[in-house]
N, C-alpha and C. Protein backbone atom coordinates (compact mmCIF):
# COMPACT_ATOMS: atom_id res chain seq x y z
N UNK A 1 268.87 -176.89 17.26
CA UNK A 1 267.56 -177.04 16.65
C UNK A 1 267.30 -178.54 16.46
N UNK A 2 266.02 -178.67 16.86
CA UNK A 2 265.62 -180.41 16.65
C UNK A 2 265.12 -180.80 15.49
N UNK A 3 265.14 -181.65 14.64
CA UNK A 3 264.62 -182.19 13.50
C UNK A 3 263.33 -182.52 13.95
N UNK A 4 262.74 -182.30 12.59
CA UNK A 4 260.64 -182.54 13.12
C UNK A 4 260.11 -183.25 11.87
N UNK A 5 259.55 -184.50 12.53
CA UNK A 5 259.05 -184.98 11.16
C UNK A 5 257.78 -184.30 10.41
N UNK A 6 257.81 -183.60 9.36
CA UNK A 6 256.91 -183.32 8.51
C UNK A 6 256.14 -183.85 7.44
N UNK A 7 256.03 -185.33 7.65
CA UNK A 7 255.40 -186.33 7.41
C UNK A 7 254.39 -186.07 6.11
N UNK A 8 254.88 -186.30 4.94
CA UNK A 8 254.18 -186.18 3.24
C UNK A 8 252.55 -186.72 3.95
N UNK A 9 252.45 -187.46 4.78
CA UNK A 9 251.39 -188.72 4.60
C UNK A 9 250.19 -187.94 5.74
N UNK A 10 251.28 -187.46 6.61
CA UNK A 10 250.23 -186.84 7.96
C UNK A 10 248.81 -186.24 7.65
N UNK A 11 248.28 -186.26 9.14
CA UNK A 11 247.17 -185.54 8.98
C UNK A 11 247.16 -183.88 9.08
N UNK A 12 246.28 -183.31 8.82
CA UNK A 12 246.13 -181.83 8.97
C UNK A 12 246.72 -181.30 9.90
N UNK A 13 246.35 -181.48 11.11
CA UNK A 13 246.95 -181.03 12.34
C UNK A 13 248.51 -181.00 12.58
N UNK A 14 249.07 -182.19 12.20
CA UNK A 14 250.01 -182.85 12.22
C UNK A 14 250.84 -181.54 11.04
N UNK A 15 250.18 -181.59 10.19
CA UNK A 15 251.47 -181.09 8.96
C UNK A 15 251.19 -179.57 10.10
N UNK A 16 250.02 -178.67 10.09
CA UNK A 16 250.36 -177.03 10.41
C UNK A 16 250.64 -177.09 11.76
N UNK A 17 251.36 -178.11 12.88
CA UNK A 17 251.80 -177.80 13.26
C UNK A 17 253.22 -178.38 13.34
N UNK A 18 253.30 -179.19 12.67
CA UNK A 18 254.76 -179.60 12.04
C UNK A 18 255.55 -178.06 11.57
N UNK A 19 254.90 -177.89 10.36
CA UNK A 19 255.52 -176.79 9.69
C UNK A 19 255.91 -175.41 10.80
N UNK A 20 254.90 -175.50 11.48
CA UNK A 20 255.01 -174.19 12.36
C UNK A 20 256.20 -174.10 13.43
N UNK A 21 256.54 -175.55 13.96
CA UNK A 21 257.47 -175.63 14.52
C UNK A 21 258.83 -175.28 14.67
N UNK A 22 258.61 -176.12 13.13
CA UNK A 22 259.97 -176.02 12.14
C UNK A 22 260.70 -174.69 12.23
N UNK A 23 259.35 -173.70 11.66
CA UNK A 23 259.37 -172.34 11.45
C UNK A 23 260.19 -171.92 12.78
N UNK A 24 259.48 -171.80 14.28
CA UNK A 24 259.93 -171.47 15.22
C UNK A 24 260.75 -171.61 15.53
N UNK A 25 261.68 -173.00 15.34
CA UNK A 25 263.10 -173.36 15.40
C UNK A 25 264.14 -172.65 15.22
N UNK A 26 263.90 -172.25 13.90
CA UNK A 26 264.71 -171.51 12.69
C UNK A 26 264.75 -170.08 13.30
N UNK A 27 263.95 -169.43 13.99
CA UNK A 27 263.67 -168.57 14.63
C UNK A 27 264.41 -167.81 15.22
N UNK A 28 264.88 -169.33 16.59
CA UNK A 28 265.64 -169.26 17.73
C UNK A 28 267.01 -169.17 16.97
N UNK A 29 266.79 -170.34 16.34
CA UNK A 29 268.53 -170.40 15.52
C UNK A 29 269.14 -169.30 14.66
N UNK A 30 268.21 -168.77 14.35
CA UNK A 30 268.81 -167.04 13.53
C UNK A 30 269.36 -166.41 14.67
N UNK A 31 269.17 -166.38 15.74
CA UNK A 31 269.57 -165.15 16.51
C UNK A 31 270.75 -166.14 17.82
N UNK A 32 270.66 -167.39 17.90
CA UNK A 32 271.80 -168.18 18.33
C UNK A 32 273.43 -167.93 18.15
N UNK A 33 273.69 -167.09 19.01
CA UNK A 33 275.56 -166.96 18.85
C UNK A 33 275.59 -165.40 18.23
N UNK A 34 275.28 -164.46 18.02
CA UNK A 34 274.89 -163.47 17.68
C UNK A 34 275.20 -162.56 19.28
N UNK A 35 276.23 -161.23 19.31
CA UNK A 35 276.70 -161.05 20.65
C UNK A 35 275.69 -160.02 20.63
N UNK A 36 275.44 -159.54 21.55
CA UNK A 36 274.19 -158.68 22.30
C UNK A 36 274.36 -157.78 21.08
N UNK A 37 275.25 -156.58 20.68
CA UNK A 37 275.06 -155.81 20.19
C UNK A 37 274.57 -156.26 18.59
N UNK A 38 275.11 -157.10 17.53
CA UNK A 38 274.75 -157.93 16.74
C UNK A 38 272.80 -157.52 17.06
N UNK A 39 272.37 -158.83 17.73
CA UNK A 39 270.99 -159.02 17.81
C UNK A 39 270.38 -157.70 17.78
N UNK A 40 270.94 -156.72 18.19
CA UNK A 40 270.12 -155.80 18.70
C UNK A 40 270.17 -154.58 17.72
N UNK A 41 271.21 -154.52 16.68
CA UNK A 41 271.43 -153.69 15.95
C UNK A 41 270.03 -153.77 14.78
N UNK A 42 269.92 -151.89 14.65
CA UNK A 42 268.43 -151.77 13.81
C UNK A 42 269.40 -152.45 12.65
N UNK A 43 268.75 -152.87 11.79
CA UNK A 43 269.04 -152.59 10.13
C UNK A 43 268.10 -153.12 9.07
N UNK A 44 266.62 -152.32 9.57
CA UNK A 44 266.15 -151.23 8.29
C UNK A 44 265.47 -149.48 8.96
N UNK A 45 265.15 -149.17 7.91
CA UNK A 45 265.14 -147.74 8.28
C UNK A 45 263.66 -147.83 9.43
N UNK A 46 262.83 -148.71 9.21
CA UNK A 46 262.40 -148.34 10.20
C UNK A 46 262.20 -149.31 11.46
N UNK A 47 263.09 -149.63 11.79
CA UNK A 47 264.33 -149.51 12.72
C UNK A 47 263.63 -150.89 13.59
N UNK A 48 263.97 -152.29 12.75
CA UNK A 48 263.67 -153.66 13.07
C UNK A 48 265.09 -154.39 13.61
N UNK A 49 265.54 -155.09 14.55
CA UNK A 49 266.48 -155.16 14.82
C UNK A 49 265.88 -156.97 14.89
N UNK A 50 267.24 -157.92 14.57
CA UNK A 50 266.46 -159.11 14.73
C UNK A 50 265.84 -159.74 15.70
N UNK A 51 266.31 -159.37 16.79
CA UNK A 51 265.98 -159.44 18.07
C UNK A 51 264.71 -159.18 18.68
N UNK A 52 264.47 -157.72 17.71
CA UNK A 52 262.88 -157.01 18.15
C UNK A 52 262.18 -157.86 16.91
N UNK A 53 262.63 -158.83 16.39
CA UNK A 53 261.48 -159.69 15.34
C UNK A 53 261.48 -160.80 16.25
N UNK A 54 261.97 -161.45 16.96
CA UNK A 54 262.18 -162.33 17.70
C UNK A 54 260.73 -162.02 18.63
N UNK A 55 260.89 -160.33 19.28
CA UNK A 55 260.40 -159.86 20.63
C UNK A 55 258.84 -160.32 19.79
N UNK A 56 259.03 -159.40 18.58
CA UNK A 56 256.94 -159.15 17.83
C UNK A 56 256.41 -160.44 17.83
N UNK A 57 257.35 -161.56 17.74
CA UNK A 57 256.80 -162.83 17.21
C UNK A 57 256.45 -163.60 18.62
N UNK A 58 256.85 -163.16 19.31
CA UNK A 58 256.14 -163.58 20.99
C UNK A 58 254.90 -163.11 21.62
N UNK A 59 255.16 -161.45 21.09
CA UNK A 59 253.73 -160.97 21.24
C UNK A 59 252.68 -161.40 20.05
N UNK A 60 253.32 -161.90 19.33
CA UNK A 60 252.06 -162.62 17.99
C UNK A 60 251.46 -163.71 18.81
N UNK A 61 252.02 -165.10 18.82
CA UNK A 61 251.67 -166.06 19.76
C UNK A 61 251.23 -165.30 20.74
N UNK A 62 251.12 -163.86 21.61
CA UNK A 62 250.22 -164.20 22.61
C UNK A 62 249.55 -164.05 22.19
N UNK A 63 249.14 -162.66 21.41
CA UNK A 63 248.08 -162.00 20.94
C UNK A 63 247.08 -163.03 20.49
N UNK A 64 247.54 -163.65 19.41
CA UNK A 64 246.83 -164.59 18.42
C UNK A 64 246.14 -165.82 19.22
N UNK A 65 247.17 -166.74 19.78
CA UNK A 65 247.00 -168.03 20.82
C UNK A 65 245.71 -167.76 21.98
N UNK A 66 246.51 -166.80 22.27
CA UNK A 66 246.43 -166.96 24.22
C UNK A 66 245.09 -165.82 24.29
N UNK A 67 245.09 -164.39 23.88
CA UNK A 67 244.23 -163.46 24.01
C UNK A 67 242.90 -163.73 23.29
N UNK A 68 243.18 -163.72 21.97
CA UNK A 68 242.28 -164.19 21.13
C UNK A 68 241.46 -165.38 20.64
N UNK A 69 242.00 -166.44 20.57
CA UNK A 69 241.51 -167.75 20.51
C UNK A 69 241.39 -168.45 21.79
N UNK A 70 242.11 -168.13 22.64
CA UNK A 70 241.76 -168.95 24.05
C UNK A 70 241.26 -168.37 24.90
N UNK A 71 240.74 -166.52 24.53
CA UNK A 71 240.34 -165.55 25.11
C UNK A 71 240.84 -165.36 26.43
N UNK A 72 242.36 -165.49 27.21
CA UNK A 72 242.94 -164.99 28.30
C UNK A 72 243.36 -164.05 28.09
N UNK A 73 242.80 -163.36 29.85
CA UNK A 73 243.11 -162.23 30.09
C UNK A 73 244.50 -162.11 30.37
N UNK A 74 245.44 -161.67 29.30
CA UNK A 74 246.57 -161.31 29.43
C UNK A 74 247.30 -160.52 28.99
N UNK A 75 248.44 -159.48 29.38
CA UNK A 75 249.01 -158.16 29.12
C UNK A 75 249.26 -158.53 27.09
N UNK A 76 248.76 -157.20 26.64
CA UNK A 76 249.06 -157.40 24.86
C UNK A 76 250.14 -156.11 25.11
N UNK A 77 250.63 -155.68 23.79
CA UNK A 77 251.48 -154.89 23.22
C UNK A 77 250.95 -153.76 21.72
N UNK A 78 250.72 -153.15 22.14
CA UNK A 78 250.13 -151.92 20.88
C UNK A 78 250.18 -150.59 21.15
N UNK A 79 250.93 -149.88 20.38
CA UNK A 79 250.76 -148.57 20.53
C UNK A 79 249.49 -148.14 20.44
N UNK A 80 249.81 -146.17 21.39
CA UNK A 80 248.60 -145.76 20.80
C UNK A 80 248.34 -145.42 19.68
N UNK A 81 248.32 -145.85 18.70
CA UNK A 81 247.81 -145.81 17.47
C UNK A 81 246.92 -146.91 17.09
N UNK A 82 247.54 -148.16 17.94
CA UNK A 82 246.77 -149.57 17.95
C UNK A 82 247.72 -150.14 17.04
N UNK A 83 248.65 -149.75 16.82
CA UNK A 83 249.20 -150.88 15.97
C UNK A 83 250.59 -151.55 16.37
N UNK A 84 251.02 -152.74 16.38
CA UNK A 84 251.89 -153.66 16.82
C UNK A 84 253.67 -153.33 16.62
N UNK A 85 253.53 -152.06 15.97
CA UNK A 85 255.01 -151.38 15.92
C UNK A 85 256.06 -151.50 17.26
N UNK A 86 255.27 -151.36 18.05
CA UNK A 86 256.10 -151.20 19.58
C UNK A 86 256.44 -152.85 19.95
N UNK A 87 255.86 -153.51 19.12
CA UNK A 87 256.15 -155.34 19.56
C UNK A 87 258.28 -155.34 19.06
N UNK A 88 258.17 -154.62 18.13
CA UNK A 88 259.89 -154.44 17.79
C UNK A 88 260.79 -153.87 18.31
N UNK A 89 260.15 -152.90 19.66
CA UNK A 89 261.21 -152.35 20.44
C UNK A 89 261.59 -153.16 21.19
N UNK A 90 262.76 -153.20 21.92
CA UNK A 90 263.42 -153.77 23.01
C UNK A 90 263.75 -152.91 24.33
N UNK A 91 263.24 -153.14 25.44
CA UNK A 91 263.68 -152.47 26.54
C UNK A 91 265.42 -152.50 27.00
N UNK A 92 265.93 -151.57 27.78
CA UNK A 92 267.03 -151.16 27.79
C UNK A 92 267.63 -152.62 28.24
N UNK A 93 267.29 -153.38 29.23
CA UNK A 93 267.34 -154.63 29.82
C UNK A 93 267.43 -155.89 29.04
N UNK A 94 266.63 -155.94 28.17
CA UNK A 94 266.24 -157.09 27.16
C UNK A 94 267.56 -158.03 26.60
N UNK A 95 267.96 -159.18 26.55
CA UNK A 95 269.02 -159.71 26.33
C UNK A 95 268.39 -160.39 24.94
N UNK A 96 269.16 -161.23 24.17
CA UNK A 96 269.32 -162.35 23.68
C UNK A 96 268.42 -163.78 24.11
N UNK A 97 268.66 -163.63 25.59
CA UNK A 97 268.16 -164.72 26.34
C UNK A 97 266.95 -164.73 27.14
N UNK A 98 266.86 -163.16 27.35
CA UNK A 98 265.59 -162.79 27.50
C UNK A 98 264.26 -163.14 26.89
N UNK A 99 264.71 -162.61 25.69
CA UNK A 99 263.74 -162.41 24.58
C UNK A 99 263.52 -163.74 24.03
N UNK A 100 264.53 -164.54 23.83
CA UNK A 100 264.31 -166.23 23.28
C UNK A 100 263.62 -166.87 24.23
N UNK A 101 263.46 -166.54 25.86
CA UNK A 101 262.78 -167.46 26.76
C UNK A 101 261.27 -166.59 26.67
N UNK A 102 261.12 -165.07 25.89
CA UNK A 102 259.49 -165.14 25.96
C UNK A 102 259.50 -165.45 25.18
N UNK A 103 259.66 -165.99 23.79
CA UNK A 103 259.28 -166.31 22.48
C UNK A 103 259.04 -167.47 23.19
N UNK A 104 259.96 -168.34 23.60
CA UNK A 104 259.46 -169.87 23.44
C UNK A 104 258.22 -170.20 24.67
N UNK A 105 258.46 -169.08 25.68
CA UNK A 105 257.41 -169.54 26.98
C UNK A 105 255.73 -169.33 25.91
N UNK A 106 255.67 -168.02 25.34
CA UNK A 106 254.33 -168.25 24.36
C UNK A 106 254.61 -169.06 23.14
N UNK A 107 255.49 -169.63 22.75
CA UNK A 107 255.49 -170.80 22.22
C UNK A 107 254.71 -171.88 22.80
N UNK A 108 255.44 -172.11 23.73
CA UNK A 108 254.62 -173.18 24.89
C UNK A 108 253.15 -173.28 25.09
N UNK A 109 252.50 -172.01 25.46
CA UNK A 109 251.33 -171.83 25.95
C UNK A 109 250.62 -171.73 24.46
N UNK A 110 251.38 -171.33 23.10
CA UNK A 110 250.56 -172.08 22.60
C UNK A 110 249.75 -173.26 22.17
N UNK A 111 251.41 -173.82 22.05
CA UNK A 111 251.19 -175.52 22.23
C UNK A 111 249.98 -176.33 22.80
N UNK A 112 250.14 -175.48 24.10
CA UNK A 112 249.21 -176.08 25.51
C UNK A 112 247.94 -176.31 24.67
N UNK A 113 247.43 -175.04 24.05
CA UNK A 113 246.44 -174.43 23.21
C UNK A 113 245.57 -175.48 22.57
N UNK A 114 246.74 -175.49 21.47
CA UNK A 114 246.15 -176.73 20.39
C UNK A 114 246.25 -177.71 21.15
N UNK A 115 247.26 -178.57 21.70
CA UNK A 115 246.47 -179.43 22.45
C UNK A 115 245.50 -179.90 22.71
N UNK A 116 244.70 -178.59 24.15
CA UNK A 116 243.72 -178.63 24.40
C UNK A 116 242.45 -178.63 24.05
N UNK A 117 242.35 -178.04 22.49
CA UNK A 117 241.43 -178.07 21.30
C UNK A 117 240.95 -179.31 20.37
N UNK A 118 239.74 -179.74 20.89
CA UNK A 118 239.96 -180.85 19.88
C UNK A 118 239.68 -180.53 18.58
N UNK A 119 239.23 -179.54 17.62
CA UNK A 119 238.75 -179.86 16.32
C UNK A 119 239.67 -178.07 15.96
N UNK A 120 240.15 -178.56 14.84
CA UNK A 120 240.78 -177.74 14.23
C UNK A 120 239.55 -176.43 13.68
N UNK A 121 238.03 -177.18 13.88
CA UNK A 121 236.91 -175.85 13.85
C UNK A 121 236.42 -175.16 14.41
N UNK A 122 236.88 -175.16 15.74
CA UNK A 122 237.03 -174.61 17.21
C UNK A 122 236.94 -173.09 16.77
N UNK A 123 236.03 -172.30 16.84
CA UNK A 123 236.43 -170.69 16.88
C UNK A 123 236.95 -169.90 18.24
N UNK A 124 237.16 -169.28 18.00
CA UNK A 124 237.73 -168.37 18.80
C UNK A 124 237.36 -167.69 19.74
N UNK A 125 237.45 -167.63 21.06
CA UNK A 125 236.72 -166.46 22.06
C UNK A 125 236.49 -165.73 21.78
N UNK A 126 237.75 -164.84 21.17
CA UNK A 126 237.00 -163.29 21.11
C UNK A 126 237.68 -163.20 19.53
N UNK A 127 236.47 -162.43 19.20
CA UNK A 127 236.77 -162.03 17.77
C UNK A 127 238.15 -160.79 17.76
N UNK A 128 238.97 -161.33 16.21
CA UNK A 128 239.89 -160.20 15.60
C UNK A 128 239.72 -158.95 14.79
N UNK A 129 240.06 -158.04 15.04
CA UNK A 129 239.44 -156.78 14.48
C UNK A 129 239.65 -157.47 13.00
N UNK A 130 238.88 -157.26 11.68
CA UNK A 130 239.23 -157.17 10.42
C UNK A 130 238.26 -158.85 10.24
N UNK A 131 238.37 -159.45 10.92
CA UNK A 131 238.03 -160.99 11.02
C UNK A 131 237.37 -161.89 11.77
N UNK A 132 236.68 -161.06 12.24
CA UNK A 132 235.83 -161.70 13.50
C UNK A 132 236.52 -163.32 14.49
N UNK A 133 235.53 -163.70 14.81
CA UNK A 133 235.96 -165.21 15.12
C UNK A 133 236.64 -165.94 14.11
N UNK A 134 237.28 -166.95 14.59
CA UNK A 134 238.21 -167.03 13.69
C UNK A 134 238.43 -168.97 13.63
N UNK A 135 238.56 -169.83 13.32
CA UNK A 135 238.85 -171.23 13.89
C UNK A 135 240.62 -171.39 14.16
N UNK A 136 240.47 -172.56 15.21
CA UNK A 136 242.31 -173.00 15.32
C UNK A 136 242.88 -173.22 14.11
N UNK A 137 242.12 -173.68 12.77
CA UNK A 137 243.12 -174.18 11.78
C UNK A 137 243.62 -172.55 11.26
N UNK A 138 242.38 -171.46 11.51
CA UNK A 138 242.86 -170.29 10.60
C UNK A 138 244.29 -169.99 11.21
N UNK A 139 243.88 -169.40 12.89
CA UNK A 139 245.03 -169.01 13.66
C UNK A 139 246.71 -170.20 13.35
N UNK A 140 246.41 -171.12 13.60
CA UNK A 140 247.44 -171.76 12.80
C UNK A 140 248.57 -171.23 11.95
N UNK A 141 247.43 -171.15 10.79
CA UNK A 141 248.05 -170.49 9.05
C UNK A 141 248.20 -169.34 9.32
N UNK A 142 247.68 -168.61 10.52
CA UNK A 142 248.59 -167.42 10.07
C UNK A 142 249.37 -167.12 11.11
N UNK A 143 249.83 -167.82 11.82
CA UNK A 143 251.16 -167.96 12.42
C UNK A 143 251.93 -168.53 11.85
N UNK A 144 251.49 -169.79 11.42
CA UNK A 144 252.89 -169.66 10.23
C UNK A 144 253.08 -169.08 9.23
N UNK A 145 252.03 -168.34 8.37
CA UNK A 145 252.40 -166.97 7.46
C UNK A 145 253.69 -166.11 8.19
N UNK A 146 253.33 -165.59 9.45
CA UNK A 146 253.75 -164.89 9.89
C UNK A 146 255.11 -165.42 10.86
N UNK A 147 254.83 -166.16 11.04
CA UNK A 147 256.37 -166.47 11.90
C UNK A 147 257.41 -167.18 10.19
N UNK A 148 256.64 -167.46 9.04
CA UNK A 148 258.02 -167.72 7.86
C UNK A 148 257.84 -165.89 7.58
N UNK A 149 256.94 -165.06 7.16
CA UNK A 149 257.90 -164.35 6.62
C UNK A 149 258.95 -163.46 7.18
N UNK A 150 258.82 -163.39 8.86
CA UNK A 150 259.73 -162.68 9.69
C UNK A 150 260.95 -163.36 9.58
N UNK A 151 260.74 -164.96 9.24
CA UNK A 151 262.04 -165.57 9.42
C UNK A 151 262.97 -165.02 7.84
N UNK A 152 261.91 -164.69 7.23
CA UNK A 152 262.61 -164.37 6.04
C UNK A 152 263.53 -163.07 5.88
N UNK A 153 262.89 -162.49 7.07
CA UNK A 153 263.71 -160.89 7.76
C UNK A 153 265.06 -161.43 8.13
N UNK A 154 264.70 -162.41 9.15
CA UNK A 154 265.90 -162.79 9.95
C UNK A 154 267.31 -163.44 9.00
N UNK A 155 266.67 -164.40 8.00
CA UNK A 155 267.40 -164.84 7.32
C UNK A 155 268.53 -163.92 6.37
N UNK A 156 267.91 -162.31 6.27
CA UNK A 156 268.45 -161.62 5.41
C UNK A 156 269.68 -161.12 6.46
N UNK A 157 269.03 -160.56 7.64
CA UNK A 157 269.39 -159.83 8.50
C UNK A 157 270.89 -160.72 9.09
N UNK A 158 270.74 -161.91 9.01
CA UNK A 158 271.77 -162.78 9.53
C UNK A 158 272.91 -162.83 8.65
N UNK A 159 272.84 -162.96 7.16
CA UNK A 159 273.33 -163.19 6.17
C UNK A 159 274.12 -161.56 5.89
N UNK A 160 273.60 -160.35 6.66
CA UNK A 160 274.63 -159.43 6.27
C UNK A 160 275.16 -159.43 8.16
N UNK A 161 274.78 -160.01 9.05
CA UNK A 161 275.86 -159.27 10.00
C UNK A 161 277.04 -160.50 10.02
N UNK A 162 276.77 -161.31 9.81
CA UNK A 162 278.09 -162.63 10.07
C UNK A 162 278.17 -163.56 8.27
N UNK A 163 277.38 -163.18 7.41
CA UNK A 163 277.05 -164.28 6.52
C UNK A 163 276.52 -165.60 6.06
N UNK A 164 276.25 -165.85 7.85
CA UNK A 164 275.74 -166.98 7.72
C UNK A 164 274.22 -166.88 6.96
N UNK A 165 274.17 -168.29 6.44
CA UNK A 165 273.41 -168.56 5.89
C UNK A 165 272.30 -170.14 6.24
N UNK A 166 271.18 -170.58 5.70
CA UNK A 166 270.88 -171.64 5.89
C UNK A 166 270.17 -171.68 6.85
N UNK A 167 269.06 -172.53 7.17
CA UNK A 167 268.31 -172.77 8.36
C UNK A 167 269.02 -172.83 9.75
């Protein structure tokens, strides 16, 4: 994991995507050294394995980034029910290394994202059910809502299969 300056002084942009980074880091590093069966083991009842938090948090970045705010046409993940439960399964195939290279490839393409955005008031292509259009600073905040409190899954989840602890 790389150190990221999170700069007291920075500008806006700078801190939410500082922080978000950070977040993502911590991510990869929960599930780092962890042997296939480890990652992949459920443990809660309804049946999150850290690995398949790893998988949801890739389909978040697309969903959020790539579908919605940058409006590309690209494959999502939802049951029929419509809801993002199936982002936690893992196919029979799915490795460790698998799953960390889609997290970080829509990592990436988010990146690309903001980048390419100049004003953090930029709305969104296509509106979110519950929230219509939306701006880059919102999508932001709630990727990092959402990528700390999964890490907060991971952090638990790590701490009972090996004990480790700590970022």
């Amino acid at each position: 994991m790389t150190e990221l300056d999170l700069g007291a002084r920075a500008g806006e942009r700078q801190l939410l995507t500082g922080f978000l980074d950070w977040n993502r880091a911590i991510v990869e590093h929960k599930v780092e050294g962890l042997s296939q069966d480890a990652a992949r083991r459920v443990m809660t009842p309804s049946g999150v394995s850290p690995l398949g938090i790893v998988n949801h948090l890739a389909w978040t970045e697309r969903t959020w980034m790539r579908a919605r705010f940058a409006g590309e046409n690209v494959p999502l993940s939802f049951g029929a029910d419509g809801t993002n439960t199936v982002q936690f399964e893992l196919a029979r195939d799915d490795t460790t290394a698998s799953v960390v290279a889609f997290y970080t490839s829509e990592v990436e393409e988010s990146r690309r994202i903001v980048a390419a955005t100049p004003s953090l008031d930029q709305l969104s292509q296509q509106p979110a059910p519950l929230y219509g259009h939306f701006t880059l600073r919102w999508v932001l905040m709630h990727l990092l809502e959402e990528t700390a409190r999964h890490l907060g899954h991971l952090d638990i989840m790590r701490e009972a299969i090996d004990g480790r602890t700590g970022s």
